[in-house]
C-alpha atoms as a PDB file:
ATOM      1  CA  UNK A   1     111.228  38.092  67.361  1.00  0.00           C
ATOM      2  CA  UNK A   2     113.187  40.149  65.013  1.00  0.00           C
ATOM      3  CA  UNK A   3     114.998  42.832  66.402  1.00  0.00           C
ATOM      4  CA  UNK A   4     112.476  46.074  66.556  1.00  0.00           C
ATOM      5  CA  UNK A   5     115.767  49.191  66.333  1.00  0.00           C
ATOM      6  CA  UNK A   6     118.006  48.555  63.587  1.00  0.00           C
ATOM      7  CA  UNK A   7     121.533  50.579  64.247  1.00  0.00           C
ATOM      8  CA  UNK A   8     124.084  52.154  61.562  1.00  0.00           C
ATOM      9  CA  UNK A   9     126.703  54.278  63.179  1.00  0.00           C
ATOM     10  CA  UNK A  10     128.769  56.225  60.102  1.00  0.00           C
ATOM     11  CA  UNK A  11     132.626  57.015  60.288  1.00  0.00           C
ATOM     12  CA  UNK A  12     132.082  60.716  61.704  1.00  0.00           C
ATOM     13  CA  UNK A  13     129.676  59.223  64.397  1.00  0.00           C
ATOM     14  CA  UNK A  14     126.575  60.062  63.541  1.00  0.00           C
ATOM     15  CA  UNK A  15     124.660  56.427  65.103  1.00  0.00           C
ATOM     16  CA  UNK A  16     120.800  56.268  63.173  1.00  0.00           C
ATOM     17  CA  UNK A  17     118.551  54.234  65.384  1.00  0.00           C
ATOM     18  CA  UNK A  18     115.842  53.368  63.423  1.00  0.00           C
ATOM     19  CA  UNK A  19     112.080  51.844  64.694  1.00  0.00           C
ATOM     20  CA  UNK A  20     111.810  49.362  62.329  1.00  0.00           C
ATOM     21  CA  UNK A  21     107.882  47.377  63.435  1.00  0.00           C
ATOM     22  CA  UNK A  22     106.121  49.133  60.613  1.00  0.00           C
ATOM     23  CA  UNK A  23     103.350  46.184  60.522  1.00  0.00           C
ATOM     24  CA  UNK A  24     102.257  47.643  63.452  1.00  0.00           C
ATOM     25  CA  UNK A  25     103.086  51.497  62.775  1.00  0.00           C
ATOM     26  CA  UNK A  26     105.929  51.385  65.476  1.00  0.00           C
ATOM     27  CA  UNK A  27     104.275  50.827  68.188  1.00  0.00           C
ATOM     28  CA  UNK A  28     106.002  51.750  71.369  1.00  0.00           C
ATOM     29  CA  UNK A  29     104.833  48.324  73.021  1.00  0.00           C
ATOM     30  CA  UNK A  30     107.178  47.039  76.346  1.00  0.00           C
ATOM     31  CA  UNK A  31     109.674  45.260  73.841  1.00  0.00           C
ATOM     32  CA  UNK A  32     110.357  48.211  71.746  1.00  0.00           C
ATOM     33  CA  UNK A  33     110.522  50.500  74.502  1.00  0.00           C
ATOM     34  CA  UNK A  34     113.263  48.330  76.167  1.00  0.00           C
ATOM     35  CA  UNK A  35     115.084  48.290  72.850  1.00  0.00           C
ATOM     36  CA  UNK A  36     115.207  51.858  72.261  1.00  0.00           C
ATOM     37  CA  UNK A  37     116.239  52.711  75.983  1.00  0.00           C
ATOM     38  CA  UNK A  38     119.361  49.713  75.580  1.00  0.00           C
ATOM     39  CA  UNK A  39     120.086  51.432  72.563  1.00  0.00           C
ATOM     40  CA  UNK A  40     120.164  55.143  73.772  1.00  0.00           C
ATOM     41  CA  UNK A  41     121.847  53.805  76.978  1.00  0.00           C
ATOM     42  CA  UNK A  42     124.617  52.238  75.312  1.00  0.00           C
ATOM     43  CA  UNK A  43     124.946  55.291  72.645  1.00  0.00           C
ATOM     44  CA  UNK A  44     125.503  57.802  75.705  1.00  0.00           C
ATOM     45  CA  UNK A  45     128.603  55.273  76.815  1.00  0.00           C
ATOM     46  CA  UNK A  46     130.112  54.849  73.558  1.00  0.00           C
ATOM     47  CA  UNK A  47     132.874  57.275  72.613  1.00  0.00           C
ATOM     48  CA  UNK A  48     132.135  56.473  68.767  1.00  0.00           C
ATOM     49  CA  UNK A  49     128.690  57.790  68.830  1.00  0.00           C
ATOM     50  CA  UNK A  50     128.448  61.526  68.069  1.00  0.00           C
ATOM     51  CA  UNK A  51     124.953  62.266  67.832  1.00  0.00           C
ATOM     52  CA  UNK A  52     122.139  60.454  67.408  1.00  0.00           C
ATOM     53  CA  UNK A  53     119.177  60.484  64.287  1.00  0.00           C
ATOM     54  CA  UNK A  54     115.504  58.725  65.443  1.00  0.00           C
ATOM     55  CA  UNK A  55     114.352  57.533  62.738  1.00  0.00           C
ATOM     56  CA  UNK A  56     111.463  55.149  61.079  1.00  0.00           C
ATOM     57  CA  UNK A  57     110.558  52.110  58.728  1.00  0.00           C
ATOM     58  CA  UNK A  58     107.372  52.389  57.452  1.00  0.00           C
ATOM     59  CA  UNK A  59     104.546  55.266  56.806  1.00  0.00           C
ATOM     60  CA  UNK A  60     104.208  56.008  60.817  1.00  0.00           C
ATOM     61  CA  UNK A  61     107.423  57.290  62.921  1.00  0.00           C
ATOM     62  CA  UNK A  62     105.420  55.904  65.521  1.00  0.00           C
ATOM     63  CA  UNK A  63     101.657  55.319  66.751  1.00  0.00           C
ATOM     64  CA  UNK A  64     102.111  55.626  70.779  1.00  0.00           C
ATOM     65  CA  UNK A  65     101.522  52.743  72.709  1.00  0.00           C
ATOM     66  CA  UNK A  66     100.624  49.146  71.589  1.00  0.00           C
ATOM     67  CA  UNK A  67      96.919  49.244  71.810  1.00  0.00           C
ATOM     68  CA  UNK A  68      96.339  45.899  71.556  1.00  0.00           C
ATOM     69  CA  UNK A  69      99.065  44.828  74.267  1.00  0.00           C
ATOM     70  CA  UNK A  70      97.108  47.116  76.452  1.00  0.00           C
ATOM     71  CA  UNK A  71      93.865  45.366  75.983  1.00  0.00           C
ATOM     72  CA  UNK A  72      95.700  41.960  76.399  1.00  0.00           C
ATOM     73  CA  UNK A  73      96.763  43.195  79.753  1.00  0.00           C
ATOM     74  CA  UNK A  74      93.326  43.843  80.998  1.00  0.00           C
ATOM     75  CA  UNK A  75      92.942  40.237  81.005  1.00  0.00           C
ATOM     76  CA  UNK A  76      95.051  40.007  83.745  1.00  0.00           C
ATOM     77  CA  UNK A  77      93.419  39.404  87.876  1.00  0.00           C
ATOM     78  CA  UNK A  78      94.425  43.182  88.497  1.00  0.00           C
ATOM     79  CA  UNK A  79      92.953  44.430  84.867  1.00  0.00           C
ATOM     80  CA  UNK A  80      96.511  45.199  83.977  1.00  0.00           C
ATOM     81  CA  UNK A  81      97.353  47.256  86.604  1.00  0.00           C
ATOM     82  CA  UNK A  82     100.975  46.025  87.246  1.00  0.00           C
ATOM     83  CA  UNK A  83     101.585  45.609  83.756  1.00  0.00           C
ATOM     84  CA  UNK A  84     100.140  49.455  82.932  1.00  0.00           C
ATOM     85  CA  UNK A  85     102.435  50.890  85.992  1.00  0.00           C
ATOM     86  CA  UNK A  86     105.149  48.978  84.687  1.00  0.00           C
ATOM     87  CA  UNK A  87     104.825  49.686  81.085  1.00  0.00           C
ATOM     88  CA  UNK A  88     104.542  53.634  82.055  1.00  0.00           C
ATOM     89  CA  UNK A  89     107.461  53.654  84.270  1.00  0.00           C
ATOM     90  CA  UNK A  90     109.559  52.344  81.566  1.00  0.00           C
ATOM     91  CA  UNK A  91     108.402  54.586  78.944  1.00  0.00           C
ATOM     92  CA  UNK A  92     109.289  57.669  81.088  1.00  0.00           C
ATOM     93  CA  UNK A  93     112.331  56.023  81.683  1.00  0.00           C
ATOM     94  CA  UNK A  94     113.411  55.999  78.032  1.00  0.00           C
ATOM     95  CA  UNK A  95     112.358  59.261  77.467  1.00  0.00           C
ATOM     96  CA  UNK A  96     113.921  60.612  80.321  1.00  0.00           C
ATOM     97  CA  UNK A  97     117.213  59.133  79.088  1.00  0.00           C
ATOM     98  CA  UNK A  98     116.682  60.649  75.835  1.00  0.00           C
ATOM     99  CA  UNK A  99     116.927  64.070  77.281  1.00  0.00           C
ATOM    100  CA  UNK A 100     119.642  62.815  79.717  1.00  0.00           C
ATOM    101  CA  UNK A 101     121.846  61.681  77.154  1.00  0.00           C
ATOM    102  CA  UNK A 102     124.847  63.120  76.819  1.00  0.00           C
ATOM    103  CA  UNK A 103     124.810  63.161  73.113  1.00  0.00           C
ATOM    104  CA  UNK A 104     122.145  65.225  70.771  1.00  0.00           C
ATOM    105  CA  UNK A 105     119.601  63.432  69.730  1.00  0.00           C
ATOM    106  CA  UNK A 106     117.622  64.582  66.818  1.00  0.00           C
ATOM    107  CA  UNK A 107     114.250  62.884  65.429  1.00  0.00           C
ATOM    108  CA  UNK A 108     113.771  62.403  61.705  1.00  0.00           C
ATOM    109  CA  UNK A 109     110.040  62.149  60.831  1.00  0.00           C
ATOM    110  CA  UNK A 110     108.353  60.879  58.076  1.00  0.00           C
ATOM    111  CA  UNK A 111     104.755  59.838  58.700  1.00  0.00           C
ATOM    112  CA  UNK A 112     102.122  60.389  61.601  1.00  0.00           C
ATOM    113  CA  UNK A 113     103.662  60.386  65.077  1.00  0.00           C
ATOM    114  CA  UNK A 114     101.321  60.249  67.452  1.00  0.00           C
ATOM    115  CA  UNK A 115     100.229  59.848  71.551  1.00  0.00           C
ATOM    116  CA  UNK A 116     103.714  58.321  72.647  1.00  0.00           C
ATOM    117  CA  UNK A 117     105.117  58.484  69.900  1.00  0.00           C
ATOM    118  CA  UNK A 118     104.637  62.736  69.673  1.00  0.00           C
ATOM    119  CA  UNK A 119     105.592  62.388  73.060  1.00  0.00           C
ATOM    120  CA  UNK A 120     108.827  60.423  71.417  1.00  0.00           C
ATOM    121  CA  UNK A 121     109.761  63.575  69.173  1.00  0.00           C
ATOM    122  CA  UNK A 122     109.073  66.107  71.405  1.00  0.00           C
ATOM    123  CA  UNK A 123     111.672  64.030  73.662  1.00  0.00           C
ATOM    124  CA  UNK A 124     114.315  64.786  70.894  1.00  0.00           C
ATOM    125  CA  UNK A 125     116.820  67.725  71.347  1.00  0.00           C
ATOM    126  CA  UNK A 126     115.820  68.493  68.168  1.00  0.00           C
ATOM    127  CA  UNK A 127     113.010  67.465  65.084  1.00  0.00           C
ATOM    128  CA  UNK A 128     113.563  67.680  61.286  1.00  0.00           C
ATOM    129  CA  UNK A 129     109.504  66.309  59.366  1.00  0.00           C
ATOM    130  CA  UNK A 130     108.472  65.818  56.139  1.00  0.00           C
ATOM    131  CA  UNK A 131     105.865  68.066  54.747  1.00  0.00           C
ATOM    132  CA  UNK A 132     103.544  65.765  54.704  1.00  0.00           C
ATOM    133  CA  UNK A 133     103.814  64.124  58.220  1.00  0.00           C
ATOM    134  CA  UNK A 134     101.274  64.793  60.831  1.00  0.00           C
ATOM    135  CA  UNK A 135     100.963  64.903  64.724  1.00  0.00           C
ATOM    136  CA  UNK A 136      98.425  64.544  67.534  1.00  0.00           C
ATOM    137  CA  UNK A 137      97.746  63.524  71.073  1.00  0.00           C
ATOM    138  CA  UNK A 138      94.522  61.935  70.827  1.00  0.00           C
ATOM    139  CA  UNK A 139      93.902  60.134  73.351  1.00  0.00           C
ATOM    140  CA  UNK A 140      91.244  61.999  74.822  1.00  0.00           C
ATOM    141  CA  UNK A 141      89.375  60.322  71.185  1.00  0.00           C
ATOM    142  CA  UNK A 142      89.222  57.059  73.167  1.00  0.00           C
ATOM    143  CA  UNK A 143      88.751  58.148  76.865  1.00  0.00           C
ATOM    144  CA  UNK A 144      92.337  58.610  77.720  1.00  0.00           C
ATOM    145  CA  UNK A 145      94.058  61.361  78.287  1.00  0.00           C
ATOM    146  CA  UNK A 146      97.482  61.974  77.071  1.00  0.00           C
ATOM    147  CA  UNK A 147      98.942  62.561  80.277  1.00  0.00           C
ATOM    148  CA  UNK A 148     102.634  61.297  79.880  1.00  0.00           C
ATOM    149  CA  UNK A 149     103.052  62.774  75.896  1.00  0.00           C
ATOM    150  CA  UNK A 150     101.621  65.704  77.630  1.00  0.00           C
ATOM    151  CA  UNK A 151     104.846  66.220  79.775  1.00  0.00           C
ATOM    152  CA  UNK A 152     107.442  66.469  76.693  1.00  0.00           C
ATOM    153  CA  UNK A 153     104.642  67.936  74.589  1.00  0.00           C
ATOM    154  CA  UNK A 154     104.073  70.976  77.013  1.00  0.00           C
ATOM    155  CA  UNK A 155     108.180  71.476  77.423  1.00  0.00           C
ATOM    156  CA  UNK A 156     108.136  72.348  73.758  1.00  0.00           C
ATOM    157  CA  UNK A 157     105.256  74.124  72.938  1.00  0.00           C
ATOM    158  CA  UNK A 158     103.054  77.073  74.181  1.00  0.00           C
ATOM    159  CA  UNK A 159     100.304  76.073  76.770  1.00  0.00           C
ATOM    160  CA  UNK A 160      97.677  77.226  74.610  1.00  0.00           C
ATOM    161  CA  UNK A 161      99.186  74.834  71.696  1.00  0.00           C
ATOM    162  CA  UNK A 162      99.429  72.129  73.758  1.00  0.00           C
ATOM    163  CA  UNK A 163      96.246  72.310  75.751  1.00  0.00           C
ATOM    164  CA  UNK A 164      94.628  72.607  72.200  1.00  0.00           C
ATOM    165  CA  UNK A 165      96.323  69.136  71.037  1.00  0.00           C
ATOM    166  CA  UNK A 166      95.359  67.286  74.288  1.00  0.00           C
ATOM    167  CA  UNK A 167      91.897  68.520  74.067  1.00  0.00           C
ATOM    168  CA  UNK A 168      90.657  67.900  71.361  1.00  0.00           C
ATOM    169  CA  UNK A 169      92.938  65.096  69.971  1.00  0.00           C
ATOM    170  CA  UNK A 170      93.426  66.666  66.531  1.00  0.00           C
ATOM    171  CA  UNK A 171      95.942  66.132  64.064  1.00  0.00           C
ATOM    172  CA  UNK A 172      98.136  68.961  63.090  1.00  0.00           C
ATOM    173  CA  UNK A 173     100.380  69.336  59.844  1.00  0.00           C
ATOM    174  CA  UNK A 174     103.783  69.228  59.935  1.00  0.00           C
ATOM    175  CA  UNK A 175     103.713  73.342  58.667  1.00  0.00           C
ATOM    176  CA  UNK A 176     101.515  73.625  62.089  1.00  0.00           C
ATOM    177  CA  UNK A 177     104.517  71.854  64.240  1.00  0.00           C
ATOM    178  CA  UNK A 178     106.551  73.592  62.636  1.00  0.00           C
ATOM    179  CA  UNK A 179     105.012  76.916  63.783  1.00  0.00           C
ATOM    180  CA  UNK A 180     104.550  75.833  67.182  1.00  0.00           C
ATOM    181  CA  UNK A 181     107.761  74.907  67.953  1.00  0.00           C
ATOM    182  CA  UNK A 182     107.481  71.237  68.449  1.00  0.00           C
ATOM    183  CA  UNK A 183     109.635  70.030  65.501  1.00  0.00           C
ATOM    184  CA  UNK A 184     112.437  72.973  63.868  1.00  0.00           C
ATOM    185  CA  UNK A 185     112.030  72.367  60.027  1.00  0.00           C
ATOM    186  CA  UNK A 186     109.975  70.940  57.304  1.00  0.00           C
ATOM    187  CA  UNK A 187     110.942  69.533  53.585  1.00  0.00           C
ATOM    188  CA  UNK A 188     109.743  67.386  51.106  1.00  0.00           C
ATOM    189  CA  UNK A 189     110.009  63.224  51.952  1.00  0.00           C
ATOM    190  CA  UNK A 190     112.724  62.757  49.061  1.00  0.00           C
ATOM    191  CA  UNK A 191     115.243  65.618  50.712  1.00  0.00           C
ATOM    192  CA  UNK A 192     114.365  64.596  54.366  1.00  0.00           C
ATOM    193  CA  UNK A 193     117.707  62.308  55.151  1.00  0.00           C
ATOM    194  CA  UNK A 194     119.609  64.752  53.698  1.00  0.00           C
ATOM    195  CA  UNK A 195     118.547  67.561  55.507  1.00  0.00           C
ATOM    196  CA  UNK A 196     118.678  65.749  58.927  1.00  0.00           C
ATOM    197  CA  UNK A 197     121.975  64.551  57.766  1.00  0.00           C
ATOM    198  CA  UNK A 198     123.660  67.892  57.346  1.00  0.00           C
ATOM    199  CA  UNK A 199     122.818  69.073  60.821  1.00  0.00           C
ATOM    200  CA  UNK A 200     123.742  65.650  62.495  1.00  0.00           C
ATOM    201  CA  UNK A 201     127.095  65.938  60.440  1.00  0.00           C
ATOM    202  CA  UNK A 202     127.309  69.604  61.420  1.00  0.00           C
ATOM    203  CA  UNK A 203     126.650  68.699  64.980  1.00  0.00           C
ATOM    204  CA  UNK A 204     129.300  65.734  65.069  1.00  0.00           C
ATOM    205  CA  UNK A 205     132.020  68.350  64.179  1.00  0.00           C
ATOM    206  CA  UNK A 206     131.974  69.951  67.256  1.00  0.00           C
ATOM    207  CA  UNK A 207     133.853  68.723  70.825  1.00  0.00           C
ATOM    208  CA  UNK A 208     131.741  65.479  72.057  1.00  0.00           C
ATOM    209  CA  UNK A 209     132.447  67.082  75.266  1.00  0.00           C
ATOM    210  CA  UNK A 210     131.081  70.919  74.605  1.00  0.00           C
ATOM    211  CA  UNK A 211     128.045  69.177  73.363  1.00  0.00           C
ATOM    212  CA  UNK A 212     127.616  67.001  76.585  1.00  0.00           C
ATOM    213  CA  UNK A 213     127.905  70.344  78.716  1.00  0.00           C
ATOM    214  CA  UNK A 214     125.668  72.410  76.847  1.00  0.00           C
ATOM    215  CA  UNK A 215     123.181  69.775  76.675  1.00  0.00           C
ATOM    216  CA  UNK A 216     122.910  69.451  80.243  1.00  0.00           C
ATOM    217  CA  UNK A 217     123.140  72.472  81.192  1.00  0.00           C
ATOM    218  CA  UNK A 218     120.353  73.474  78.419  1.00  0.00           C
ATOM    219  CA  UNK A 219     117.799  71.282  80.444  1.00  0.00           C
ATOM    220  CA  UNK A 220     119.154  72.116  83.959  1.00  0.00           C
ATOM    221  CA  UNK A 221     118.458  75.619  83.865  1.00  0.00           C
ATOM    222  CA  UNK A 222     114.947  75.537  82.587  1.00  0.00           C
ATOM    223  CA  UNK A 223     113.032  75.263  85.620  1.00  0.00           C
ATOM    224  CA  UNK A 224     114.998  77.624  87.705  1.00  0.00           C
ATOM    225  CA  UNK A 225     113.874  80.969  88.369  1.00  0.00           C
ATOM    226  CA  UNK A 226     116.113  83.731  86.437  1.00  0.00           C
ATOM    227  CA  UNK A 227     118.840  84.832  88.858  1.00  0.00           C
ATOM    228  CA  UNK A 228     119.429  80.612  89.965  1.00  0.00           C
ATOM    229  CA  UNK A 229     119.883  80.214  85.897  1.00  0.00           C
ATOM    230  CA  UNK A 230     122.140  82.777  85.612  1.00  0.00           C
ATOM    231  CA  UNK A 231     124.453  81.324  88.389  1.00  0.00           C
ATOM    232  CA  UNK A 232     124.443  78.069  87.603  1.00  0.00           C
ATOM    233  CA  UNK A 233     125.074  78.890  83.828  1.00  0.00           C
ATOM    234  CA  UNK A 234     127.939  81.023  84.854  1.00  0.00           C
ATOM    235  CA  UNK A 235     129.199  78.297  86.996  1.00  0.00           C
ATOM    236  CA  UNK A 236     129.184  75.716  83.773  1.00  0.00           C
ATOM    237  CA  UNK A 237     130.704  78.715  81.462  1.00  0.00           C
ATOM    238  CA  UNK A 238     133.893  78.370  84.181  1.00  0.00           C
ATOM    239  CA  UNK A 239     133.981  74.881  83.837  1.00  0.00           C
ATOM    240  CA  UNK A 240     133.666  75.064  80.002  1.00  0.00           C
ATOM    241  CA  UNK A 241     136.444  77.175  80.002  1.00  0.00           C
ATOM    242  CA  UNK A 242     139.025  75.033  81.932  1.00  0.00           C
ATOM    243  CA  UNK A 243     138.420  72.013  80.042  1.00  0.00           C
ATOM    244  CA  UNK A 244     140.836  71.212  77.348  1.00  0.00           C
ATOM    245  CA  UNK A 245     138.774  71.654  74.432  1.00  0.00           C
ATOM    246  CA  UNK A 246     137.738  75.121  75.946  1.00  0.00           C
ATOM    247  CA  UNK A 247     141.085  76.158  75.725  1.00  0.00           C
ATOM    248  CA  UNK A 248     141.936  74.804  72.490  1.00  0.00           C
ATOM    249  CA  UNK A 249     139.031  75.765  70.780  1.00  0.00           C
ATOM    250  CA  UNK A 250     139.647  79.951  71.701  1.00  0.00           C
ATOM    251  CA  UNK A 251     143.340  79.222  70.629  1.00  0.00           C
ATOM    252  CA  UNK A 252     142.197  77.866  67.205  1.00  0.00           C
ATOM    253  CA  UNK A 253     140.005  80.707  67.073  1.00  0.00           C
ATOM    254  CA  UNK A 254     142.544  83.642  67.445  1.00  0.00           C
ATOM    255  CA  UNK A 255     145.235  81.338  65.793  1.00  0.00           C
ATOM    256  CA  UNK A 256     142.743  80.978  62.706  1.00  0.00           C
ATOM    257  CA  UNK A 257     143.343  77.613  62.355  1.00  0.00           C
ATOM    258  CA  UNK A 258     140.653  74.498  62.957  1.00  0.00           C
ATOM    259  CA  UNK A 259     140.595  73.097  66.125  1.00  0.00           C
ATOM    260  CA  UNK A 260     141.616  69.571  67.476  1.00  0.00           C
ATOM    261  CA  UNK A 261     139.036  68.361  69.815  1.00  0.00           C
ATOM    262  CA  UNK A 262     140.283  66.083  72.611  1.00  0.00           C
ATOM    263  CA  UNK A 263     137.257  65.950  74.202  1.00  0.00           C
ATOM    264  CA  UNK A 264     138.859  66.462  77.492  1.00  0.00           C
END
């Protein structure tokens, strides 16, 4: 089988991992799951890799799960049990990485993205859509709820918005995402690269290591109550400080000159 994430890493590090199964809209089946995750795993090791672009070969970013793996499964003495526990374990796992990963990673969308594969972009650190993509958690259209997407989906967007997308399993435009909060910024298709380009090139200016701190740190202090945030963040800032880059980056500042990051 031909490899399902095709990989272009350019000279400032910006690494495009791309889903590339459009025959059957990108389906996040067990193989391309276990592709993606390699590939995110060995992106947050490598010190050539920047940031990271999600992207898509075809008219869907991605469809959710592989439908027709999952009825396959049922086939099986347990009626796919084991391979449904396994297949969802793994699927959080790559996700879970995504937002683990030390390096931004920002999802380019052209097309429908939808169940797991919402759950996919709303995974990202950040979203850039055409205008003319569209989004939905529909499971609940074929007696099954969205459960997992719903755990990314609800980290991004109000509970009303989300409870409205689980619910009723309706698409929603791209302008609609966009207002919600689950993707950042719209354009048309033909200025879509570009766009996501300038911010991943933007991005991969900055210290590898700033990045990695803030990141963290971002997704750390979410769930703690206000005073625990505020001491842990204060904590990092401290850290942040001492580091190399920390010190060279005020010194370029008040020296008006651009930095040198070490990454150290």
């Amino acid at each position: 089988m031909p490899t399902q994430i095709e990989s272009h890493l350019s000279d400032n590090g910006v690494l495009r991992l791309t889903l590339n199964n459009p025959q059957r809209r990108n389906a996040l089946s067990e193989a391309m799951i276990g592709e993606l995750h390699a590939a995110i795993a060995n992106a947050a090791e490598s010190s050539e890799v920047n940031v990271i672009v999600l992207n898509a070969n075809g008219p869907a970013f991605s469809a959710g799960h592989d439908l027709k793996e999952i009825t396959a499964a049922r086939e099986e003495s347990d009626k796919g049990r084991a391979f449904f526990a396994t297949l969802m374990n793994k699927c959080a796992a790559m996700m879970t990485a995504i937002v683990h990963c030390p390096k931004p990673v920002i999802a380019e969308i052209d097309g429908i993205a939808t169940a797991a594969g919402c759950q996919l972009v709303a995974s990202c650190d950040l979203a850039y859509a055409s205008n003319t993509s569209r989004f939905a958690t529909p499971g609940v259209n074929i007696g099954l709820f969205c459960s997992t997407p719903m755990v990314a989906l609800s980290r991004n967007v109000s509970s009303k918005h989300a409870m409205e997308m689980l619910l009723t399993g309706d698409m929603i435009s791209a302008s609609d995402a966009e207002r919600m909060g689950l993707i950042n910024r719209t354009t048309d298709s033909e200025s879509l690269t570009a766009m996501t380009q300038a911010v991943a090139d933007k991005i991969a200016e900055k210290s590898s290591l700033t990045l990695s701190i803030g990141k963290e740190a971002f997704y750390c202090q979410q769930d703690m109550e206000l005073a625990q945030a505020y001491a842990y963040a204060s904590d990092v800032m401290v850290d942040n400080m001492l580091t190399k880059d920390g010190e060279e980056g005020i010194s370029a500042f008040v020296e008006k000159r651009p930095p040198v990051w070490r990454n150290e």
